[in-house]
Protein backbone atom coordinates (compact mmCIF):
# COMPACT_ATOMS: atom_id res chain seq x y z
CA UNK A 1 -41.64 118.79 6.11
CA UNK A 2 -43.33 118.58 9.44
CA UNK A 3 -46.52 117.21 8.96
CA UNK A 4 -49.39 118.68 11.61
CA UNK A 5 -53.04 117.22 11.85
CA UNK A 6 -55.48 120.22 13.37
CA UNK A 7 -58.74 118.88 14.28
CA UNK A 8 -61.57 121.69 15.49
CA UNK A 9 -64.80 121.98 14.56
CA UNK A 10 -64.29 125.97 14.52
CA UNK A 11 -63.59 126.80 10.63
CA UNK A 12 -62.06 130.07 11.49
CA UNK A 13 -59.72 129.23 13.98
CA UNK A 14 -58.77 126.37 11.84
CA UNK A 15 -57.82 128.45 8.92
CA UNK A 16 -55.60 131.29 11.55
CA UNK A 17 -53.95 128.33 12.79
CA UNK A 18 -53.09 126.34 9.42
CA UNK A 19 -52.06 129.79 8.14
CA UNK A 20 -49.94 130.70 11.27
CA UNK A 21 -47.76 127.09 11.10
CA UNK A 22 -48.03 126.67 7.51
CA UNK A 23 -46.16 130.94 7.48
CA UNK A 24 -43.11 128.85 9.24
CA UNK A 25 -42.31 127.03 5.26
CA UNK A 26 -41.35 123.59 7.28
CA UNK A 27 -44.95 123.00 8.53
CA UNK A 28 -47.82 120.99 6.56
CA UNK A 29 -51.24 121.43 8.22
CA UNK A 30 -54.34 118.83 7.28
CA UNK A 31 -57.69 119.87 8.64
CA UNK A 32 -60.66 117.31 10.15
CA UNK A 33 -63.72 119.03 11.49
CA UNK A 34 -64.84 116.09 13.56
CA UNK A 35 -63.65 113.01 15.63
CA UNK A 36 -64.47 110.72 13.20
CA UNK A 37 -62.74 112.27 10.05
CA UNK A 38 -59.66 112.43 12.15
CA UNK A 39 -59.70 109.01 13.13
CA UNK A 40 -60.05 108.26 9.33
CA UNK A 41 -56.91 110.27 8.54
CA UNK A 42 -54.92 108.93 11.49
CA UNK A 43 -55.56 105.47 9.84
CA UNK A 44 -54.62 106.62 6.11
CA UNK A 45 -51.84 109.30 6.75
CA UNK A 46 -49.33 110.00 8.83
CA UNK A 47 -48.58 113.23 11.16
CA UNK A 48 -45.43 114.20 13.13
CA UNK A 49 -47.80 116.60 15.63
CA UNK A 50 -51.69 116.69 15.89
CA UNK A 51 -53.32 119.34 17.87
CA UNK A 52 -56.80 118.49 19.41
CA UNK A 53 -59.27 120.50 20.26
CA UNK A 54 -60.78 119.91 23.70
CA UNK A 55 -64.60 120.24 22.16
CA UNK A 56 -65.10 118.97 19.11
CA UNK A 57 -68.80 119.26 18.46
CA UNK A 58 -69.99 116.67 21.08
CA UNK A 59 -67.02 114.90 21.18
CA UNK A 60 -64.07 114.92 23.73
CA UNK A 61 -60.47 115.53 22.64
CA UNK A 62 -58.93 113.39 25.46
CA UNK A 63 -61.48 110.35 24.92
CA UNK A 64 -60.08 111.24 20.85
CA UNK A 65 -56.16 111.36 21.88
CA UNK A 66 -56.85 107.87 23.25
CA UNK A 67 -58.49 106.47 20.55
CA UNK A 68 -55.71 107.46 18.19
CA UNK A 69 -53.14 106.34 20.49
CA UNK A 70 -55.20 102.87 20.71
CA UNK A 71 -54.19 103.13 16.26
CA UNK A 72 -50.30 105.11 16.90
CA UNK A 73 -49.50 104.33 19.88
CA UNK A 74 -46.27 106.77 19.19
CA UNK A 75 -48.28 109.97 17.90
CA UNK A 76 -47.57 113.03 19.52
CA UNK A 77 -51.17 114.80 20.62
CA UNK A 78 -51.29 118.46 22.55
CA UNK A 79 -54.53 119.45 23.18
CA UNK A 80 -55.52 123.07 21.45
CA UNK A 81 -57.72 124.50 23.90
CA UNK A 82 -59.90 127.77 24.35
CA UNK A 83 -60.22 127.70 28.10
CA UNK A 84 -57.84 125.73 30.70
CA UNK A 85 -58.33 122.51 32.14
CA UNK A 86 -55.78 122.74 35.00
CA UNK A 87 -57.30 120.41 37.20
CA UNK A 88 -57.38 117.90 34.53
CA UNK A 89 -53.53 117.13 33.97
CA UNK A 90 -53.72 113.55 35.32
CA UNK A 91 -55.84 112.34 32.77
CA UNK A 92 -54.24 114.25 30.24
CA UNK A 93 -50.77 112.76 31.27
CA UNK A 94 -52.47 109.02 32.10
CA UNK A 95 -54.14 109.49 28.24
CA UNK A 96 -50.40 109.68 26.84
CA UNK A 97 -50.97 113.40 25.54
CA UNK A 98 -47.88 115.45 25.44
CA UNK A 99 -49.55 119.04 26.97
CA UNK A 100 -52.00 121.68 26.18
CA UNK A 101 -51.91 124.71 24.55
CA UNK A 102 -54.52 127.65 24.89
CA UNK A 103 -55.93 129.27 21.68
CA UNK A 104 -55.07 132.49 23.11
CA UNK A 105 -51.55 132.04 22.37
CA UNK A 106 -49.44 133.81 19.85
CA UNK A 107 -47.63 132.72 16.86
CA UNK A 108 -44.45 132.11 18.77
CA UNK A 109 -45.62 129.90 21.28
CA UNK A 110 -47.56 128.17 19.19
CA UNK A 111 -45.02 127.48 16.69
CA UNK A 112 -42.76 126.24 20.21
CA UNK A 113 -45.00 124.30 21.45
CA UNK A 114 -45.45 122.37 18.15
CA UNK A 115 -41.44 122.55 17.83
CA UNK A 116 -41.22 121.13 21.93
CA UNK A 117 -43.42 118.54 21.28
CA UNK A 118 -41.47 117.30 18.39
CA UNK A 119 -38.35 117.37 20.23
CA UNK A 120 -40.09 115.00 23.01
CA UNK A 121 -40.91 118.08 25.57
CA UNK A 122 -44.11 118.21 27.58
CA UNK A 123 -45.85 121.31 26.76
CA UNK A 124 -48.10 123.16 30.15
CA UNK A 125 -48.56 126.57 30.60
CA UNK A 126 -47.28 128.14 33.71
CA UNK A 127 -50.35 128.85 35.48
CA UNK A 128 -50.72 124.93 35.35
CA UNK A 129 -47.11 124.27 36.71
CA UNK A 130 -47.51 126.51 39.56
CA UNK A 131 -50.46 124.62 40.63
CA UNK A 132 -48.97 121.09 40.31
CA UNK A 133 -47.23 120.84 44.03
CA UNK A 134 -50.65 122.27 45.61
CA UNK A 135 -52.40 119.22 43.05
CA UNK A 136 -50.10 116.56 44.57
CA UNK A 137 -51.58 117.01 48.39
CA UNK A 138 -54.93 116.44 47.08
CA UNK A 139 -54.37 112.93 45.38
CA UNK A 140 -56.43 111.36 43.04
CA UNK A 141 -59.25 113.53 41.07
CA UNK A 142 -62.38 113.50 42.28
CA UNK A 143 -65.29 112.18 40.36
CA UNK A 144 -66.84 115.15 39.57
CA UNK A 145 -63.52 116.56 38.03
CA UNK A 146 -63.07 114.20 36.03
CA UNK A 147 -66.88 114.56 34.46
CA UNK A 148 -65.94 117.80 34.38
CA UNK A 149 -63.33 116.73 31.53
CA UNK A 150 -65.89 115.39 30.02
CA UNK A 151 -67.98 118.46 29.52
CA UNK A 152 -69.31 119.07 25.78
CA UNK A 153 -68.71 122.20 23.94
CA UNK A 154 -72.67 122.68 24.00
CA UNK A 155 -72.18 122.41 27.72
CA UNK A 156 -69.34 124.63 27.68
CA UNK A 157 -71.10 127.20 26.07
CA UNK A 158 -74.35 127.20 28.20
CA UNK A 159 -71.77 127.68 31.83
CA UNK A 160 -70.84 130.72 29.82
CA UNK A 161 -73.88 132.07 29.19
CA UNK A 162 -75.31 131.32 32.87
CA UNK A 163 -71.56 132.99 34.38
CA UNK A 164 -72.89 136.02 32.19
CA UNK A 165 -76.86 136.26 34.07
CA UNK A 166 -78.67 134.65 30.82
CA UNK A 167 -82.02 133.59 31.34
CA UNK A 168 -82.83 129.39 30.13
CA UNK A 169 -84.93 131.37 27.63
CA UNK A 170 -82.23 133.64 26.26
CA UNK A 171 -79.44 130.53 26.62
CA UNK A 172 -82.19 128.25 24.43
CA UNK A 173 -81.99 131.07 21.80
CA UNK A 174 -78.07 131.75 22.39
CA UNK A 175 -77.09 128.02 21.91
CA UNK A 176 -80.06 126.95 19.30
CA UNK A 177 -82.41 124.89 21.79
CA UNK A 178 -85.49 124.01 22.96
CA UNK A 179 -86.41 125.35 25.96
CA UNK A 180 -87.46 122.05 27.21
CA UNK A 181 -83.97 120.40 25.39
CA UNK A 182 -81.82 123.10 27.41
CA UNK A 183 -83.40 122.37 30.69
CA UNK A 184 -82.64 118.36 30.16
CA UNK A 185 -79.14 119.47 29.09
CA UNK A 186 -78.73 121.17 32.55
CA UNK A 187 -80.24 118.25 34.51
CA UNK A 188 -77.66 116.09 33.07
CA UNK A 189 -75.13 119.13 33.69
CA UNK A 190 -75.59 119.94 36.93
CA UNK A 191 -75.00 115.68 37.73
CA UNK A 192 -71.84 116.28 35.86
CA UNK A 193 -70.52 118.64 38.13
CA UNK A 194 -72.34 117.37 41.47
CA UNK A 195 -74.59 120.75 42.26
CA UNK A 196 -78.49 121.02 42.25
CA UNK A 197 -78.40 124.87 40.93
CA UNK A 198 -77.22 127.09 38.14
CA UNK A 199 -75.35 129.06 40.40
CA UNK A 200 -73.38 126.11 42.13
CA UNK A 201 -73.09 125.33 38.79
CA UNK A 202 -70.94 128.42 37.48
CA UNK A 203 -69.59 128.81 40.76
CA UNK A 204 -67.80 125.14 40.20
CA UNK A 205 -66.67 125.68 37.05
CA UNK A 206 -64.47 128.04 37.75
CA UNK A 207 -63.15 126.05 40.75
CA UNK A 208 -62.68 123.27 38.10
CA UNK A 209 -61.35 125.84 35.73
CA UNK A 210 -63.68 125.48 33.11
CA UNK A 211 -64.43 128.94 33.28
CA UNK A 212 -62.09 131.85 34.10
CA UNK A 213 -62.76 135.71 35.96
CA UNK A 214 -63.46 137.18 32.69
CA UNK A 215 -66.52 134.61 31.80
CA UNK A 216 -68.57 136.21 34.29
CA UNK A 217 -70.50 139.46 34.43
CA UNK A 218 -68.26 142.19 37.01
């Protein structure tokens, strides 16, 4: 029995998934909703595969993949994403994590890239591997990409909502904020990412492909 840990802090996807791998009959899947319950498992258990997701509340699933590699130094992570993080494969591959796979996949690549990742494989989409020789002429990352890995789900969700011409008010009331709490959270985003506006700060999160075409109003 292959034993998976899935950690997300989305109850619904959690479930699809568990039933998707669990519908394979050699597949175990163990749930944590947060960082810290999954460090608590990694400690007590043990997992062949465990699939990260890259927001977990306000937590970070590379900054997690490291800390359980600091306890397993031989556990096999992929992070289980909803958007891509193309620019970020160096610190993915410097935090030992074995690829990324996006929630929008289907059953069958799913249930591969658990299989790959078992077998040893590195698992990266193709939009990611077509951008890898372009990646290599740039060098290192810059700073502000790699904040940009560090971008919260709450954080996440707020570029959304200004790619889609929401008002602070209506993104308070979206995201469950303060007014006054949202417009601190953007001062703090908009250092993140290195740009002084709301636009500059949409605009480079798609360059940093945090956000994709379809996040923004046509």
């Amino acid at each position: 029995m292959i034993h998976i840990l899935l950690v997300d802090d989305h109850p619904s996807v959690m479930e699809g998934t568990k039933m998707i791998l669990e519908q394979e009959g050699d597949m175990q899947v163990y749930l944590a909703n947060s960082a810290e319950k999954a460090l608590e498992m990694v400690v007590t258990q043990s997992f062949d595969v465990m699939l990260f997701d890259l927001h977990i509340g306000e937590d970070n699933g590379i900054e997690l993949a490291k800390q359980v590699l600091r306890i397993s130094p031989d556990a096999i992570i992929l992070i289980y994403t909803g958007f891509e993080f193309n620019n970020h494969f160096n610190l993915m591959i410097e935090a030992g994590i074995f690829g990324f796979i996006l929630k929008t996949s289907n059953r069958e690549q799913l249930v591969t890239a658990v299989r790959c990742a078992l077998r040893g494989e590195v698992i990266l989409p193709l939009s990611l591997v077509k951008q890898l020789k372009r990646a290599t002429f740039k060098g290192s990352e810059s700073n502000e990409e790699k904040a940009a890995s560090a971008i919260s789900h709450k954080e996440y969700e707020i570029l959304r909502e200004i790619a889609k011409g929401k008002s602070n008010k209506e993104i308070a009331e979206i995201v469950l904020m303060s007014q006054r709490s949202l417009e601190y959270g953007l001062t703090n985003l908009f250092q993140k990412l290195n740009v002084k506006s709301r636009i500059e700060a949409a605009i480079k999160a798609k360059q940093l492909g945090i956000l994709t075409d379809t996040d923004f109003n046509q």
